[in-house]
C-alpha atoms as a PDB file:
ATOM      1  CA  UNK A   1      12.230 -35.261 169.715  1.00  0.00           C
ATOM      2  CA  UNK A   2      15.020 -36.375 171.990  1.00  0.00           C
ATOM      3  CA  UNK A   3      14.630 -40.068 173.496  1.00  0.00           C
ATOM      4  CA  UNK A   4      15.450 -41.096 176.976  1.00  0.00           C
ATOM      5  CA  UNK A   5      18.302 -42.882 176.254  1.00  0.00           C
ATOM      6  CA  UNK A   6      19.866 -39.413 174.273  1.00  0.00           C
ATOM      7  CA  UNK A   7      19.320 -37.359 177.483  1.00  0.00           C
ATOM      8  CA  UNK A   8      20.548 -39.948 179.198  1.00  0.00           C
ATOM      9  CA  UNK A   9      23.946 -37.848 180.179  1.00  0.00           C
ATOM     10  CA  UNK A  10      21.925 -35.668 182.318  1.00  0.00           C
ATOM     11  CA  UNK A  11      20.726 -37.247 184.661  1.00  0.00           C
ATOM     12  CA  UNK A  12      24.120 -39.179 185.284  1.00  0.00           C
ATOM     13  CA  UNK A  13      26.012 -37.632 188.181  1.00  0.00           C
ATOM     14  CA  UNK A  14      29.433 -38.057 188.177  1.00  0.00           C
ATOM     15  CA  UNK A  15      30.965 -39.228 191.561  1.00  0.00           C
ATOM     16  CA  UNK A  16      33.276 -37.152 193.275  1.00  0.00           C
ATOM     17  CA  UNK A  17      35.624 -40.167 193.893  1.00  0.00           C
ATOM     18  CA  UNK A  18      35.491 -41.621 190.319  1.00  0.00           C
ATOM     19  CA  UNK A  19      36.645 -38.072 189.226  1.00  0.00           C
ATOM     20  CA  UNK A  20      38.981 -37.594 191.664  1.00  0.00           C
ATOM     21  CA  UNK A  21      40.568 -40.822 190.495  1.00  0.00           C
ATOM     22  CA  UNK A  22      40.507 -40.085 186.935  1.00  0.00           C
ATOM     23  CA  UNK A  23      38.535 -43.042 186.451  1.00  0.00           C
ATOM     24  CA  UNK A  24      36.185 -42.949 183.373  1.00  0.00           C
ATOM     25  CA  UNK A  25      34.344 -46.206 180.915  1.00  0.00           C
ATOM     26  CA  UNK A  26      31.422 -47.184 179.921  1.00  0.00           C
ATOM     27  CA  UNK A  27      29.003 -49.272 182.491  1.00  0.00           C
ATOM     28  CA  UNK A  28      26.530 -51.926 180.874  1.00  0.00           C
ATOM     29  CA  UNK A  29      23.295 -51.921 182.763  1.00  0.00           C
ATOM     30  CA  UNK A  30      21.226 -55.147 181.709  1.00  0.00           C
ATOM     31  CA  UNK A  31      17.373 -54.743 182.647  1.00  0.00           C
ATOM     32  CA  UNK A  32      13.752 -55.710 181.988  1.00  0.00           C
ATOM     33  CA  UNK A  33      11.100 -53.568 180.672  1.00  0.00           C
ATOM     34  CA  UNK A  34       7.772 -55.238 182.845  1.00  0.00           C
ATOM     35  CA  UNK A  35       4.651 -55.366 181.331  1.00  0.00           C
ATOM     36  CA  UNK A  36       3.061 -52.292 182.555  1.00  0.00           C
ATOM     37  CA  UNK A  37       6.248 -50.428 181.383  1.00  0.00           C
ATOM     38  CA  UNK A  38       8.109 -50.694 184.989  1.00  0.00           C
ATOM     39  CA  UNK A  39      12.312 -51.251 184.722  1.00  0.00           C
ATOM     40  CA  UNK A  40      12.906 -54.282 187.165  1.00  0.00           C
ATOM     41  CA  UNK A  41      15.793 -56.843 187.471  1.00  0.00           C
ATOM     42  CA  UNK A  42      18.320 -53.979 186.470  1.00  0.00           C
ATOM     43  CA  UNK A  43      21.896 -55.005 187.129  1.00  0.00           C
ATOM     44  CA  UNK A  44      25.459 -54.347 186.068  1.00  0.00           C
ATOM     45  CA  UNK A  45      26.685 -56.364 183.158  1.00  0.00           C
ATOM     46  CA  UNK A  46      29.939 -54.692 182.179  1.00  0.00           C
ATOM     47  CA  UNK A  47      31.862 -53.279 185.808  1.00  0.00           C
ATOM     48  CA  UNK A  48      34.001 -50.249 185.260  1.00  0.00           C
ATOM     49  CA  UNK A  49      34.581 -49.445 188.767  1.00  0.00           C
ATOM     50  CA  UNK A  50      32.006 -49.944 191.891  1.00  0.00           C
ATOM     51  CA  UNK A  51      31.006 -45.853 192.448  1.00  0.00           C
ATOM     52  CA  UNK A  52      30.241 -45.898 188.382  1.00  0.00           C
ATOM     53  CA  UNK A  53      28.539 -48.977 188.601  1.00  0.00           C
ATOM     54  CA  UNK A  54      26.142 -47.803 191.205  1.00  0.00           C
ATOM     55  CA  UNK A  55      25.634 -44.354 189.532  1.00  0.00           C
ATOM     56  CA  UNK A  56      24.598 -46.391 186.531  1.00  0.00           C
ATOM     57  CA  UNK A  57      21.821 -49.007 188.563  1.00  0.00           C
ATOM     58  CA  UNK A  58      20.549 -45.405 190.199  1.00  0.00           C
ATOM     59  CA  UNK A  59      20.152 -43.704 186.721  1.00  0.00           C
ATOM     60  CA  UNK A  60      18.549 -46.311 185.238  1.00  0.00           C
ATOM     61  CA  UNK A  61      16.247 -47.443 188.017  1.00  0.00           C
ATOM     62  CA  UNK A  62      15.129 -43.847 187.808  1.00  0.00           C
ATOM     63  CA  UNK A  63      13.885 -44.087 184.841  1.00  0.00           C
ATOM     64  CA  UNK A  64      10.343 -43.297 183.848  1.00  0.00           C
ATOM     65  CA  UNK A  65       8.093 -45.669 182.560  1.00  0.00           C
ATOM     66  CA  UNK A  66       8.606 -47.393 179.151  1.00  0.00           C
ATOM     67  CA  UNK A  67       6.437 -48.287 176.442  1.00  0.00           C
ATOM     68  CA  UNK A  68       6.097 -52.194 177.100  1.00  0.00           C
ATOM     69  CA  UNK A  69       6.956 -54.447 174.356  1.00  0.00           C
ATOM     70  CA  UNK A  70       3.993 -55.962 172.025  1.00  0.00           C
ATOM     71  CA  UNK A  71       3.329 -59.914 170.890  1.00  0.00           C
ATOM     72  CA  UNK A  72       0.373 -60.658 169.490  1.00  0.00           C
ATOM     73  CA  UNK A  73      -1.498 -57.498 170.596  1.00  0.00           C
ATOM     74  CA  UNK A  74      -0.526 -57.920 174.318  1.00  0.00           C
ATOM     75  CA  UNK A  75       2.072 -56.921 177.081  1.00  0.00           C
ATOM     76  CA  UNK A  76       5.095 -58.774 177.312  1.00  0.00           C
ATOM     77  CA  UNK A  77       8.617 -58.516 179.155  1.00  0.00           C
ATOM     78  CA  UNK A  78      11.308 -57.154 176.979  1.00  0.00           C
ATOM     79  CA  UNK A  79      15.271 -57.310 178.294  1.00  0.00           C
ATOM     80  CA  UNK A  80      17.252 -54.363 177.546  1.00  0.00           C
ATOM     81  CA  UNK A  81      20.827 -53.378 177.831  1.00  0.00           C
ATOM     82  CA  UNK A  82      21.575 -49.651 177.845  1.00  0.00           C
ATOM     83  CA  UNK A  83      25.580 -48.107 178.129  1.00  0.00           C
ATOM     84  CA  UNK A  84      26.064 -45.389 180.582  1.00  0.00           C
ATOM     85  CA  UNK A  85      29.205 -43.955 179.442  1.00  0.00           C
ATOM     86  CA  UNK A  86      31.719 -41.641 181.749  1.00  0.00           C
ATOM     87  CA  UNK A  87      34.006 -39.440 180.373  1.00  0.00           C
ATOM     88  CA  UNK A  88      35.747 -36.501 181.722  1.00  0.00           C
ATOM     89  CA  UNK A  89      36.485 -33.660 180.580  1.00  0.00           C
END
């Protein structure tokens, strides 16, 4: 099976102004996984360029539900930080 994070790339849409620009790296979105699963406090860690950096917070904001991390049998808040790369062709 494919994970989120692998499909990832297709969700990302490249903006027009980043590719007119030639402008391409790899955006580090920090973020917690809630208890019930929900992505909150997402925000940019590593900056490539502002239009990249937002496409990045949409993506992963738009992410479905995760599995919620486990201590001791229950719920707790687990902080993440996922790599939205940009590359052109």
């Amino acid at each position: 099976t494919v994970s989120l994070l692998d499909a990832l790339p297709i969700y990302v849409k490249y903006p027009k102004s980043a590719q007119e620009n030639g402008t391409q790296g790899k955006v580090v979105v920090q973020f917690v996984v809630d208890t019930d699963g929900s992505i909150i406090n997402a925000y940019v860690l590593t900056s490539v360029d502002p239009d990249l950096d937002t496409e990045a917070l949409r993506v992963i904001k738009s992410m479905p539900r995760w599995t919620p991390g486990k201590q001791k049998g229950k719920n707790v808040r687990v902080k993440y930080a996922v790599s939205v790369k940009f590359r052109l062709p």
